[in-house]
PDB file of N, CA and C in Angstrom:
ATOM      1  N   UNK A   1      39.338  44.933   0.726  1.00  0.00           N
ATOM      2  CA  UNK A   1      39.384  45.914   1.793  1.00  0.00           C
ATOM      3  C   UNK A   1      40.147  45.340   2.975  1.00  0.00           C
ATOM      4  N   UNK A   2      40.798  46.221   3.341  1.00  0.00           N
ATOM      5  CA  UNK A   2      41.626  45.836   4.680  1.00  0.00           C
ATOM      6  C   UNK A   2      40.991  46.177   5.819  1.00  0.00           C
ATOM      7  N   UNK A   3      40.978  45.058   6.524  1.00  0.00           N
ATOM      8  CA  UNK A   3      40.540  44.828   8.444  1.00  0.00           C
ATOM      9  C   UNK A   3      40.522  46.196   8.845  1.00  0.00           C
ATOM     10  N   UNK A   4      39.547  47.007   9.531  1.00  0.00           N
ATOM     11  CA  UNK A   4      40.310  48.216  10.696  1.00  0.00           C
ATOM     12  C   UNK A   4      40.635  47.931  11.949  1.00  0.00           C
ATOM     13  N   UNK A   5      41.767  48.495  12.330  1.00  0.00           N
ATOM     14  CA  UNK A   5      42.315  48.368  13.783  1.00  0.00           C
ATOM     15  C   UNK A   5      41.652  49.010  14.652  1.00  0.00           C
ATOM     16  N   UNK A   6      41.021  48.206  15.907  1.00  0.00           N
ATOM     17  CA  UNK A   6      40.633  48.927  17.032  1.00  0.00           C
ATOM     18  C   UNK A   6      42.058  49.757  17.920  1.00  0.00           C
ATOM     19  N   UNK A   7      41.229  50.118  18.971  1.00  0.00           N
ATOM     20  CA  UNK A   7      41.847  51.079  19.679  1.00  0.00           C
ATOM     21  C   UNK A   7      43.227  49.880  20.560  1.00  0.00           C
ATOM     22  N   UNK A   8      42.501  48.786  20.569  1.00  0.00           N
ATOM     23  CA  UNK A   8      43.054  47.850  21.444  1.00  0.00           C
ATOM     24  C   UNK A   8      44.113  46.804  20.503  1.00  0.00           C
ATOM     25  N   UNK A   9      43.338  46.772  19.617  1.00  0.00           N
ATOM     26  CA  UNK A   9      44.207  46.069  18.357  1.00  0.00           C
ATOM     27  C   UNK A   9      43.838  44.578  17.589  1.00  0.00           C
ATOM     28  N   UNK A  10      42.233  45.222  18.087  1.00  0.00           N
ATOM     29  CA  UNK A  10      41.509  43.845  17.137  1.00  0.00           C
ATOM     30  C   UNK A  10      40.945  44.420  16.102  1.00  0.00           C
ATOM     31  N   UNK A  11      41.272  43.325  14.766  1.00  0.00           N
ATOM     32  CA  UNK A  11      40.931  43.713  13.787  1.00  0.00           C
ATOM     33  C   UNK A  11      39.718  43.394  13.282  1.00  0.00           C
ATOM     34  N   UNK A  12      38.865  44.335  12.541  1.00  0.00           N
ATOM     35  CA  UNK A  12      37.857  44.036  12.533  1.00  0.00           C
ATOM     36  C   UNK A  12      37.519  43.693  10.902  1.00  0.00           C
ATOM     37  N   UNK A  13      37.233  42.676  10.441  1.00  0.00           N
ATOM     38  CA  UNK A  13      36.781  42.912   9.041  1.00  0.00           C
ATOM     39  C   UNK A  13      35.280  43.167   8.330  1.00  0.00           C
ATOM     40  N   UNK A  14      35.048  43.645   7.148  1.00  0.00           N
ATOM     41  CA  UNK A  14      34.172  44.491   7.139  1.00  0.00           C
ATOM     42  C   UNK A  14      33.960  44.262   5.019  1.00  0.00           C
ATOM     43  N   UNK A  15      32.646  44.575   4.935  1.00  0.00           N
ATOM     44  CA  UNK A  15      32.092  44.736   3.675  1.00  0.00           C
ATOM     45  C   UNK A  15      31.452  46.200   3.218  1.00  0.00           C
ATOM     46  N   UNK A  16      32.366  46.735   1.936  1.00  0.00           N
ATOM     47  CA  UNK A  16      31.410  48.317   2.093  1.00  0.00           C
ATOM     48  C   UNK A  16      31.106  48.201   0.483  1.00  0.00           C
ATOM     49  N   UNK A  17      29.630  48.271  -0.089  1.00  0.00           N
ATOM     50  CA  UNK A  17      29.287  47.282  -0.972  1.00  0.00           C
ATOM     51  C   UNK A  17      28.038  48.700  -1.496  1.00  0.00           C
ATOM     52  N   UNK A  18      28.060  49.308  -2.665  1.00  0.00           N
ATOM     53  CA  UNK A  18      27.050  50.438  -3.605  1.00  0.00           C
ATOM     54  C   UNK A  18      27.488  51.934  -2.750  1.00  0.00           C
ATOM     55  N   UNK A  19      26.447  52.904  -3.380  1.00  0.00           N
ATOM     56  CA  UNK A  19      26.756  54.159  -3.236  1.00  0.00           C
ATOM     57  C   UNK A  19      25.434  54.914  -2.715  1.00  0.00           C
ATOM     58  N   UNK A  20      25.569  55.960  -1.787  1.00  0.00           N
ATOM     59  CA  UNK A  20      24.155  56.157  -1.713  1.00  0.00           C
ATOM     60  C   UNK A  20      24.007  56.554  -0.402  1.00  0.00           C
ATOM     61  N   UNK A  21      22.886  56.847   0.577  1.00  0.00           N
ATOM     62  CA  UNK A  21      22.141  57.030   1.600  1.00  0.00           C
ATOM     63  C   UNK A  21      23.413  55.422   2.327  1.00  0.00           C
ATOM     64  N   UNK A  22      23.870  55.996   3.487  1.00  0.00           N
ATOM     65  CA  UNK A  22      24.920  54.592   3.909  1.00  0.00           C
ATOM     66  C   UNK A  22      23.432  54.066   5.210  1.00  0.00           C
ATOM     67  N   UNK A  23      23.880  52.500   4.881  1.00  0.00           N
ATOM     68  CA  UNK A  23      23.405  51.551   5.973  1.00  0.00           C
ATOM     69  C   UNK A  23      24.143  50.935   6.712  1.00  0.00           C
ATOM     70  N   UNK A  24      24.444  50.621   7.549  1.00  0.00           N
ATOM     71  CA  UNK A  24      25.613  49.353   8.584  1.00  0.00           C
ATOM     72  C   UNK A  24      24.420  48.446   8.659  1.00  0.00           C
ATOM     73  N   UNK A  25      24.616  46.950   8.731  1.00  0.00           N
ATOM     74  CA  UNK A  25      23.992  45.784   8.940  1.00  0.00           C
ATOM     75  C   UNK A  25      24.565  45.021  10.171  1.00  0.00           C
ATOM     76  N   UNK A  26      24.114  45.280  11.241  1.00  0.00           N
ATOM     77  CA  UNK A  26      25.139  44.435  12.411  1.00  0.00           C
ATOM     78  C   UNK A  26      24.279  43.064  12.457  1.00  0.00           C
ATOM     79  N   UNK A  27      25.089  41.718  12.357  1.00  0.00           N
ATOM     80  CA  UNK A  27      24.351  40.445  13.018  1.00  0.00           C
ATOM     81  C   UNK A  27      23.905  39.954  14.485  1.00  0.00           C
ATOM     82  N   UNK A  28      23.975  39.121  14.510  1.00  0.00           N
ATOM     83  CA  UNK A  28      23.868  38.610  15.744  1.00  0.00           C
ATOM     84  C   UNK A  28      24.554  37.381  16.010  1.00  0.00           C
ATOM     85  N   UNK A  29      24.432  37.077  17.237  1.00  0.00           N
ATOM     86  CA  UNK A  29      25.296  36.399  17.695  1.00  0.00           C
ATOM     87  C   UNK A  29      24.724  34.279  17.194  1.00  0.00           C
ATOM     88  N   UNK A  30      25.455  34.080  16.342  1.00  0.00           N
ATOM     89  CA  UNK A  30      26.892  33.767  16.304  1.00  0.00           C
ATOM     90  C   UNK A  30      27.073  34.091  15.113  1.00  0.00           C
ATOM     91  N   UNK A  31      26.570  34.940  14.187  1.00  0.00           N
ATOM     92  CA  UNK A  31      26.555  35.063  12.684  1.00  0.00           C
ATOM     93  C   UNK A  31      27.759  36.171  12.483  1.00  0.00           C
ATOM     94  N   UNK A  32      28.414  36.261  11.176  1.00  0.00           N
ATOM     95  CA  UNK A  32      29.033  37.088  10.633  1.00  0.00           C
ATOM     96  C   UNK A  32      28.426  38.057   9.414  1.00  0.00           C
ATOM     97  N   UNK A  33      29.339  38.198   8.942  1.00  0.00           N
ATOM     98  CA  UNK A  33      28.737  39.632   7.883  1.00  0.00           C
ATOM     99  C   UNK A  33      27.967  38.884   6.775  1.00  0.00           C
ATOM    100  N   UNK A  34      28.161  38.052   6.403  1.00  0.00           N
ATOM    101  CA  UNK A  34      27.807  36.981   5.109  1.00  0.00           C
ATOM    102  C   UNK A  34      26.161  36.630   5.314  1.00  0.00           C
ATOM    103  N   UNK A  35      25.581  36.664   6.653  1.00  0.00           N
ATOM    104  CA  UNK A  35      24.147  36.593   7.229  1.00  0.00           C
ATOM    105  C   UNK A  35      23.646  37.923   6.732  1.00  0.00           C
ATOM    106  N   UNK A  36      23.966  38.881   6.013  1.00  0.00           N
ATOM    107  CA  UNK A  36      23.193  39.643   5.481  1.00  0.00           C
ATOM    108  C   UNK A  36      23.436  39.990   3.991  1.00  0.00           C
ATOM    109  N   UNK A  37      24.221  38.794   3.503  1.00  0.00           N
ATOM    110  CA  UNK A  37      24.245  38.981   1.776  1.00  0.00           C
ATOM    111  C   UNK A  37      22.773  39.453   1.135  1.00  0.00           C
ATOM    112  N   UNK A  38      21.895  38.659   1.289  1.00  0.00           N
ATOM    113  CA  UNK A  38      20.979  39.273   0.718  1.00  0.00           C
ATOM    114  C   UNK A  38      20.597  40.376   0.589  1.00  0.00           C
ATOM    115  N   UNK A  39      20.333  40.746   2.008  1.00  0.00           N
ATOM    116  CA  UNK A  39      20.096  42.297   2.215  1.00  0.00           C
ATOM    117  C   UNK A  39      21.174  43.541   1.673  1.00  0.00           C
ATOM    118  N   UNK A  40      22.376  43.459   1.264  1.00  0.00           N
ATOM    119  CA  UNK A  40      23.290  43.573   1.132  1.00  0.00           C
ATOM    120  C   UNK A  40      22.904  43.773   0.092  1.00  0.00           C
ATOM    121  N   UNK A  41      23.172  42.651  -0.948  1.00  0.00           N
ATOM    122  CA  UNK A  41      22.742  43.014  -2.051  1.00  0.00           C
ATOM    123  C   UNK A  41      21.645  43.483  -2.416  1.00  0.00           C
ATOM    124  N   UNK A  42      20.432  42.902  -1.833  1.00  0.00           N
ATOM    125  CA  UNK A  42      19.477  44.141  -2.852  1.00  0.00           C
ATOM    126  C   UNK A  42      19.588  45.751  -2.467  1.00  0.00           C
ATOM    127  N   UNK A  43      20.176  45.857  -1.056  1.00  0.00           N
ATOM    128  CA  UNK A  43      20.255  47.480  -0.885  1.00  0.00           C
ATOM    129  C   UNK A  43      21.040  48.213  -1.553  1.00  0.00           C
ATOM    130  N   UNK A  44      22.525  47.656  -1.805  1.00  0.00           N
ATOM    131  CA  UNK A  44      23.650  48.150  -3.207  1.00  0.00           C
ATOM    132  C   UNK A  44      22.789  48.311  -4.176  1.00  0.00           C
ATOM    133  N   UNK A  45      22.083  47.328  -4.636  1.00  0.00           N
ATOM    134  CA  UNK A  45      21.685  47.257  -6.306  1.00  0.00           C
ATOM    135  C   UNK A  45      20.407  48.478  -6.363  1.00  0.00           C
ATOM    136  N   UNK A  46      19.943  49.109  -5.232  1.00  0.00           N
ATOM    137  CA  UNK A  46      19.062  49.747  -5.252  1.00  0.00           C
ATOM    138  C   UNK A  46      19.400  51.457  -4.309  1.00  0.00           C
ATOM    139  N   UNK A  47      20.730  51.580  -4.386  1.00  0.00           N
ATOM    140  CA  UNK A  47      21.052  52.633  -4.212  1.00  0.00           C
ATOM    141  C   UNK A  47      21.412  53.477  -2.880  1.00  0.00           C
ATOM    142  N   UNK A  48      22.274  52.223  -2.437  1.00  0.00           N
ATOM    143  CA  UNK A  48      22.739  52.357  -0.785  1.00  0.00           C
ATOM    144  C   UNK A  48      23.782  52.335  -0.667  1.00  0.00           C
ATOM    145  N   UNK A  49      24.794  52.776  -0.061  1.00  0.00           N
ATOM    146  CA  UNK A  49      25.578  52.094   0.703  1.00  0.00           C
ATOM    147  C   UNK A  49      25.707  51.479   1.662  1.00  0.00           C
ATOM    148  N   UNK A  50      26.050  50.087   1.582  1.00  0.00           N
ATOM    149  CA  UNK A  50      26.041  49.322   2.696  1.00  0.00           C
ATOM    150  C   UNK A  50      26.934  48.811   3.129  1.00  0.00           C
ATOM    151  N   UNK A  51      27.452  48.790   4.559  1.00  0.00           N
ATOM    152  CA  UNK A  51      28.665  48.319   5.043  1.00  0.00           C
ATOM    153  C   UNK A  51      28.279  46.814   6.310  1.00  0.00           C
ATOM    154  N   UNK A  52      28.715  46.269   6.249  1.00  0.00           N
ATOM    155  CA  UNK A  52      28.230  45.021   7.214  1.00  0.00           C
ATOM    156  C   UNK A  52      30.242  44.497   7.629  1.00  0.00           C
ATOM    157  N   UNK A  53      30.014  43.688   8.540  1.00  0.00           N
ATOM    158  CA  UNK A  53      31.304  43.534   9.379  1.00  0.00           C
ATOM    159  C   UNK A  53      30.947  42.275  10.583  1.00  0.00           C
ATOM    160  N   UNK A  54      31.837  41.915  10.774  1.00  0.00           N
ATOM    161  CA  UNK A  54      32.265  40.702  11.544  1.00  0.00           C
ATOM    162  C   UNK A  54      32.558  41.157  13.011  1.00  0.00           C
ATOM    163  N   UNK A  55      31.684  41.095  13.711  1.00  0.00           N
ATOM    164  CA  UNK A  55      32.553  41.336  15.231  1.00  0.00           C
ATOM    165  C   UNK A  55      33.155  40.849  15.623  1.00  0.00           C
ATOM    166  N   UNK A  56      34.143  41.058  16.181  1.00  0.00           N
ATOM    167  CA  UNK A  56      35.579  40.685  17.024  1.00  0.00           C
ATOM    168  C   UNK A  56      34.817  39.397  17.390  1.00  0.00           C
ATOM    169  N   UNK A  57      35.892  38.820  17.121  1.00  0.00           N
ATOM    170  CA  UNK A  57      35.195  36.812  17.622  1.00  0.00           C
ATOM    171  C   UNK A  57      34.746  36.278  16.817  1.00  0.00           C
ATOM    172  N   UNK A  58      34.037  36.703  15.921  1.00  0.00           N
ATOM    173  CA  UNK A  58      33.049  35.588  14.695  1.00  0.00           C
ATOM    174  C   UNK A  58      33.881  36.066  13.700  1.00  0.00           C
ATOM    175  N   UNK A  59      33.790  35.234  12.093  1.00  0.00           N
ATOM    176  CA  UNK A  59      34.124  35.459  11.204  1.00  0.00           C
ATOM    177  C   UNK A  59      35.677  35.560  10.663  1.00  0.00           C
ATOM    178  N   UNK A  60      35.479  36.435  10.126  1.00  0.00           N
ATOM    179  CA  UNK A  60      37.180  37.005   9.550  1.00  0.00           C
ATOM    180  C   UNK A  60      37.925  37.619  10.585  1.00  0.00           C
ATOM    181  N   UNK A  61      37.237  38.566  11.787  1.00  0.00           N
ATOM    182  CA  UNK A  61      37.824  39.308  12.159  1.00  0.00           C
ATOM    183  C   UNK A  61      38.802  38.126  13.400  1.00  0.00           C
ATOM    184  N   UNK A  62      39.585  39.253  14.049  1.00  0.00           N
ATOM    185  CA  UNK A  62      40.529  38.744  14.966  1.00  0.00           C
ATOM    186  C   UNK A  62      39.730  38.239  15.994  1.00  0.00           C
ATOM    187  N   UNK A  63      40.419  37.349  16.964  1.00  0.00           N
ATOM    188  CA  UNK A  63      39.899  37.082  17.940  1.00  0.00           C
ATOM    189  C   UNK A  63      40.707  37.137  19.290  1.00  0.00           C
ATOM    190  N   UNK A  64      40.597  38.247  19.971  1.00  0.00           N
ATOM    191  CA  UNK A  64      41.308  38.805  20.527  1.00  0.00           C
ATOM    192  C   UNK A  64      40.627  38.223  22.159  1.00  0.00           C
ATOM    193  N   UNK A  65      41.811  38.019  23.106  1.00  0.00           N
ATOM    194  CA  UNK A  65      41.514  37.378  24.685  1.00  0.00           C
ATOM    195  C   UNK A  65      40.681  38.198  25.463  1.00  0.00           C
ATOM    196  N   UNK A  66      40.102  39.782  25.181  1.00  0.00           N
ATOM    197  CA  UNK A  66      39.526  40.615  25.620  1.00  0.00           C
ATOM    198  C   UNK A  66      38.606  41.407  24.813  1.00  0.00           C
ATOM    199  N   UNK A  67      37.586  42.225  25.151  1.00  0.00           N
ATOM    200  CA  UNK A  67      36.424  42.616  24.832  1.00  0.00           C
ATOM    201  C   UNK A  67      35.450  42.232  24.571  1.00  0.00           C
ATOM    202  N   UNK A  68      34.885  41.028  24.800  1.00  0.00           N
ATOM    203  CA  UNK A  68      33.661  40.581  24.052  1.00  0.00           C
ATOM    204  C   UNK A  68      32.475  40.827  25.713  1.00  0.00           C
ATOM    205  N   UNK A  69      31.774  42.087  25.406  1.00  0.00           N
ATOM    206  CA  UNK A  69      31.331  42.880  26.111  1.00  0.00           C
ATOM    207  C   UNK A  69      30.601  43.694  25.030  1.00  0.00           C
ATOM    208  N   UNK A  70      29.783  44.471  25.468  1.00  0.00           N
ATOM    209  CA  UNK A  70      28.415  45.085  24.555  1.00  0.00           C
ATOM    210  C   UNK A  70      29.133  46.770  24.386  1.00  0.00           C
ATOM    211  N   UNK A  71      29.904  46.871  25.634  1.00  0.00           N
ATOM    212  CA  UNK A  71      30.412  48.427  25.374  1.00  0.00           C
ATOM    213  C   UNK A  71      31.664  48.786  24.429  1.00  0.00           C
ATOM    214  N   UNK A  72      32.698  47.261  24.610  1.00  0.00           N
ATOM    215  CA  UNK A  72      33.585  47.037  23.497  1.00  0.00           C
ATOM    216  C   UNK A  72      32.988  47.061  22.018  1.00  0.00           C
ATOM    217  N   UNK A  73      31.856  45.661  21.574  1.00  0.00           N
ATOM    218  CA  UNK A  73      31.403  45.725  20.629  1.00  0.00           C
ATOM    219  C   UNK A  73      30.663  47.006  20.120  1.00  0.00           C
ATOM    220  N   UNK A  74      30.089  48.130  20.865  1.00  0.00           N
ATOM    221  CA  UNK A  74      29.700  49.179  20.840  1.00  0.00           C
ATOM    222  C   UNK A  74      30.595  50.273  20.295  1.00  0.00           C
ATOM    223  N   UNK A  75      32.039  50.150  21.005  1.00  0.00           N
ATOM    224  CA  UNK A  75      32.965  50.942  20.469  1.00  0.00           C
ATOM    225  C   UNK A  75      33.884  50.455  19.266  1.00  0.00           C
ATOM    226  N   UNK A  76      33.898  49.313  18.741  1.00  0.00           N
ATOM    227  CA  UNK A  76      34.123  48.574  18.141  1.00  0.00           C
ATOM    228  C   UNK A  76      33.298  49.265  16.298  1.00  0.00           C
ATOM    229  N   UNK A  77      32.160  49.361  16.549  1.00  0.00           N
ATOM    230  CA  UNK A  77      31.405  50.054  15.405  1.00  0.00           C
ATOM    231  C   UNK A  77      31.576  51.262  15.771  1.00  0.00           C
ATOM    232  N   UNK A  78      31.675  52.174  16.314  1.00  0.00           N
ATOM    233  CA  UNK A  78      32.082  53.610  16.503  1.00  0.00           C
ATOM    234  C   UNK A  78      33.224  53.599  15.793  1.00  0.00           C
ATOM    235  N   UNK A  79      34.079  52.751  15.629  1.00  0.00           N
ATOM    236  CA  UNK A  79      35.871  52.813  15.293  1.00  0.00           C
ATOM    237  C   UNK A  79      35.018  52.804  13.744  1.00  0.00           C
ATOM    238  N   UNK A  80      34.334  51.900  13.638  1.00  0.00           N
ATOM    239  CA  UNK A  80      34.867  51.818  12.005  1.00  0.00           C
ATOM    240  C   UNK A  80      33.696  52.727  11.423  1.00  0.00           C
ATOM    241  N   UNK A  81      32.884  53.345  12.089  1.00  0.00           N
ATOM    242  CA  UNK A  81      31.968  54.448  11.416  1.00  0.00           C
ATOM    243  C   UNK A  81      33.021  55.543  11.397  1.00  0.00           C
ATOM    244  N   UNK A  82      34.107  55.585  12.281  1.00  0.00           N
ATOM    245  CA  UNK A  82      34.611  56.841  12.157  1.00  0.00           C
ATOM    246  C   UNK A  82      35.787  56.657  11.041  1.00  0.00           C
ATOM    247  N   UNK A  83      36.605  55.601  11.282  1.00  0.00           N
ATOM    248  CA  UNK A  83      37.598  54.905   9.957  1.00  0.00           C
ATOM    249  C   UNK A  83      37.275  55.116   9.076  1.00  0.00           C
ATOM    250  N   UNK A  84      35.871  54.545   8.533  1.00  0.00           N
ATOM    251  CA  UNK A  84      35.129  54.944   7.000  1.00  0.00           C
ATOM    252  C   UNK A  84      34.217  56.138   6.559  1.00  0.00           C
ATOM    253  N   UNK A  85      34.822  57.185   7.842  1.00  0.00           N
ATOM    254  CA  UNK A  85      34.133  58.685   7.578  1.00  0.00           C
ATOM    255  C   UNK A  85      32.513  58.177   7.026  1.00  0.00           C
ATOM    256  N   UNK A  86      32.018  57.495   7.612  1.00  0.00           N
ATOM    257  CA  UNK A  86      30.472  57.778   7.680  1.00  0.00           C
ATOM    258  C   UNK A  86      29.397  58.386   8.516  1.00  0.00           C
ATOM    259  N   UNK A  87      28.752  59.294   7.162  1.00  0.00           N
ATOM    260  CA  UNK A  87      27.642  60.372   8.157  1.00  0.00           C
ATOM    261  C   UNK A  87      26.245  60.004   7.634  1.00  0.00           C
ATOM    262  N   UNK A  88      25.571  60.198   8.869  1.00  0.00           N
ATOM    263  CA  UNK A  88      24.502  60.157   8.606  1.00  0.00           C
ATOM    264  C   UNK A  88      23.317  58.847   8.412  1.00  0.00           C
ATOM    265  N   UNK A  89      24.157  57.879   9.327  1.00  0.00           N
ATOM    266  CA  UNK A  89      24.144  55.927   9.053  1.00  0.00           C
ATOM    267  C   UNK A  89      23.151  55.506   9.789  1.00  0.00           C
ATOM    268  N   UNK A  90      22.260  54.775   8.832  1.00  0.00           N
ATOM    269  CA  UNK A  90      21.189  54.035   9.719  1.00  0.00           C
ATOM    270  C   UNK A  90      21.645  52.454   9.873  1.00  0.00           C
ATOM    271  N   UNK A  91      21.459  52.418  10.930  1.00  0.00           N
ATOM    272  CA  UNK A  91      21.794  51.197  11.820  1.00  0.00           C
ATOM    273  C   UNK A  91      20.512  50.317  11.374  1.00  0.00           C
ATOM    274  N   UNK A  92      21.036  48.864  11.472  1.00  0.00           N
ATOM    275  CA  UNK A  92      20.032  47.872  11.959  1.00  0.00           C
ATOM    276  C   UNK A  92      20.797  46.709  12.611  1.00  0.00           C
ATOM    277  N   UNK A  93      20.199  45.903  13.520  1.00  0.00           N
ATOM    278  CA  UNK A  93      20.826  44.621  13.597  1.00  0.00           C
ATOM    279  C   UNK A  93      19.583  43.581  14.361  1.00  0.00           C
ATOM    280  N   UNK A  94      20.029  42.628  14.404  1.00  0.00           N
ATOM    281  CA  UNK A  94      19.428  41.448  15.468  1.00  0.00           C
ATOM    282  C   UNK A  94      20.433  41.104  15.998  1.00  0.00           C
ATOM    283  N   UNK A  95      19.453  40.386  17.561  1.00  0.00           N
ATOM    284  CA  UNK A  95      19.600  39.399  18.762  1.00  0.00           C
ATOM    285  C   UNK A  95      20.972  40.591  19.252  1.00  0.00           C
ATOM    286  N   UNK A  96      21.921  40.134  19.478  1.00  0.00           N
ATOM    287  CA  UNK A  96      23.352  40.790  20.411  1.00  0.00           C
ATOM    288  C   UNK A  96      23.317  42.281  20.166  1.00  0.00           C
ATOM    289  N   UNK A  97      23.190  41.961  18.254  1.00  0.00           N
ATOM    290  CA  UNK A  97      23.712  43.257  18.544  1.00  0.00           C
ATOM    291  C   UNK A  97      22.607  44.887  18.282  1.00  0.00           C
ATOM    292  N   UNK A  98      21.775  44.559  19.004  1.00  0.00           N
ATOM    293  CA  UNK A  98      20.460  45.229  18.885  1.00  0.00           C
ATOM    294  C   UNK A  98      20.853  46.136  20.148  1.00  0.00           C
ATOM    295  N   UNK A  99      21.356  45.417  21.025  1.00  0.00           N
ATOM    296  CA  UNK A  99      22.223  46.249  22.768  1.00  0.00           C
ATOM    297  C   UNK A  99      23.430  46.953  21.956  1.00  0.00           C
ATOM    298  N   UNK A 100      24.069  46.671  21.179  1.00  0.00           N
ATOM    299  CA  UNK A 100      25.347  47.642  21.063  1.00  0.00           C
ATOM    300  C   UNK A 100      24.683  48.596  20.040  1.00  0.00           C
ATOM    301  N   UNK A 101      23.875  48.021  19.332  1.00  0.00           N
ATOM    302  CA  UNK A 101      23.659  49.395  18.920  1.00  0.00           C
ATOM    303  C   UNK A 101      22.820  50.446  19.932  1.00  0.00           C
ATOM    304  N   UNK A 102      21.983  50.139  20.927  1.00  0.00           N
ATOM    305  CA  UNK A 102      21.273  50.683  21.982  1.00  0.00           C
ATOM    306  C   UNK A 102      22.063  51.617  22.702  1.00  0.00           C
ATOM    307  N   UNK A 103      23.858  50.929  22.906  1.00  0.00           N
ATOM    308  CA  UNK A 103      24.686  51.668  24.035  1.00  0.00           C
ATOM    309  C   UNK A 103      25.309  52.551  22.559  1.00  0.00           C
ATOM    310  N   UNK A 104      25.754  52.233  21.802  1.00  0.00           N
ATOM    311  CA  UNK A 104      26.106  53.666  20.828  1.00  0.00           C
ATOM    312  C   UNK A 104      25.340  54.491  20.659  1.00  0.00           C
ATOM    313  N   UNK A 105      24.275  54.344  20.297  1.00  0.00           N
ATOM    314  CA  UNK A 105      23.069  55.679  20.516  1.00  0.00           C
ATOM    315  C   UNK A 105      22.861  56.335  22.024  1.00  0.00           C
ATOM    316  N   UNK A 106      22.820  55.649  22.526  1.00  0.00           N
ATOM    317  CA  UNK A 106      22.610  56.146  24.255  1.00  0.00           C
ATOM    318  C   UNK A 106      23.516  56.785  24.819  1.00  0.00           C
ATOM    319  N   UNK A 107      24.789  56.419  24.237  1.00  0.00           N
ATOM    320  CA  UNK A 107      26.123  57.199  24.873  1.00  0.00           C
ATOM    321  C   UNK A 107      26.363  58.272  23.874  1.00  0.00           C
ATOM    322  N   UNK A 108      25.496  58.732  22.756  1.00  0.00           N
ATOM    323  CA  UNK A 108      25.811  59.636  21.863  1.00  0.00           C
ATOM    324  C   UNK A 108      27.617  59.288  21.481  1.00  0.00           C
ATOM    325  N   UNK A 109      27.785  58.140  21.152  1.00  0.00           N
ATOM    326  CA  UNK A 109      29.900  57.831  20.407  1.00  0.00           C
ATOM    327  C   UNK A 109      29.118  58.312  18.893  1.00  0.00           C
ATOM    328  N   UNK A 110      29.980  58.676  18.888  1.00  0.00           N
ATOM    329  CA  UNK A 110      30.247  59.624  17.381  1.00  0.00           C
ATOM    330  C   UNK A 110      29.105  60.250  16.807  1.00  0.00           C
ATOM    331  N   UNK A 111      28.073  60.918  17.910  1.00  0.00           N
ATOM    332  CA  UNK A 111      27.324  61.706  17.208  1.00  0.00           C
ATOM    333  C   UNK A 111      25.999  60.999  17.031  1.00  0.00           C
ATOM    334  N   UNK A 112      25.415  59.701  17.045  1.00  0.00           N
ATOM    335  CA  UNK A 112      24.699  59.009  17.133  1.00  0.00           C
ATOM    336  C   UNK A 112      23.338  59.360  17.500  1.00  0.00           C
ATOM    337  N   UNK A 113      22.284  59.705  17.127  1.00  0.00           N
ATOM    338  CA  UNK A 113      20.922  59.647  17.882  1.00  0.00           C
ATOM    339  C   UNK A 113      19.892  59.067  17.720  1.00  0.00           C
ATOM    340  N   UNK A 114      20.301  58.214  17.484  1.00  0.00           N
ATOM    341  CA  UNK A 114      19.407  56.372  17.242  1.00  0.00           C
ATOM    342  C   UNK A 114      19.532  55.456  16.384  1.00  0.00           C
ATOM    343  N   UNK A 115      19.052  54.459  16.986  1.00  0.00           N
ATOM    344  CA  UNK A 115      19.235  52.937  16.303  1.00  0.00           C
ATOM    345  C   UNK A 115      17.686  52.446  16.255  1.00  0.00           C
ATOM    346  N   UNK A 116      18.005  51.561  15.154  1.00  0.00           N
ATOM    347  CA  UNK A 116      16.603  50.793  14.657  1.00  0.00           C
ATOM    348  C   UNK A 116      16.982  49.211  15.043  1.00  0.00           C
ATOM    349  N   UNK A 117      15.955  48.264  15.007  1.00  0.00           N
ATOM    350  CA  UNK A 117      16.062  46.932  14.979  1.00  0.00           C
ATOM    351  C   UNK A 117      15.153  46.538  13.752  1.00  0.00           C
ATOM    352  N   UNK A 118      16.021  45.208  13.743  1.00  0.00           N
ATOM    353  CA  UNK A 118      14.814  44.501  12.758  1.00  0.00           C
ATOM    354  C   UNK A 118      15.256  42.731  12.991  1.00  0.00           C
ATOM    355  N   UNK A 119      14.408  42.367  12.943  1.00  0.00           N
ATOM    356  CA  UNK A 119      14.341  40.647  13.104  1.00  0.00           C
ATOM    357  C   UNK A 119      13.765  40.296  11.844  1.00  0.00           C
ATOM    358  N   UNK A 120      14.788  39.313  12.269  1.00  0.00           N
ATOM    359  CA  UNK A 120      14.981  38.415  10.487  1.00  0.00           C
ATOM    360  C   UNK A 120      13.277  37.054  10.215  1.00  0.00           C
TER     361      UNK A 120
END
């Protein structure tokens, strides 16, 4: 799968892994997408779709001189829920990104009307 381009022009890379009811897995800070293999996998193997991703700065993705801010990283997953035409997505994440998912639900970006947490 290829990186999606933000609005600004950081690329973001990303895992979209079974079929099904879709999940996003956001980490926390300093982890990348690979901190939720497990979960990952047993949710594919049991009839999900699951997408997990690298925020701008950690991981695969780019690391770009600007955005690392909660409303960037916020719009940052708005880009690629909307890139990968996903409806209907339950969120989870820890530590950082438990606030971006807070300001995407709160600002209603793409339709949004809540986020869950969960600690590992």
């Amino acid at each position: 799968m290829d990186p999606i381009t933000t609005a600004d022009g950081a690329r973001i890379y990303y895992k979209d892994w079974g079929n099904g009811p879709t999940v996003v897995l956001s980490n926390g800070w300093p982890l990348n997408a690979d901190s939720w293999e497990g979960q990952t996998l047993f949710l594919a193997n049991h009839g999900y779709r699951v997408v997990v991703y690298d925020r701008r700065g950690f991981g695969r993705s780019t690391q770009p001189w600007n955005g690392y801010d909660y409303d960037t990283f916020a719009d940052d997953l708005a880009a690629l829920v909307q890139i990968l035409s996903l409806k209907d997505v339950a969120l989870f994440g820890f530590s950082m990104a438990v606030r971006a998912l807070a300001i995407l639900a709160g600002t209603a970006r793409q339709g949004f009307r809540r986020s869950a947490s969960s600690r590992p």
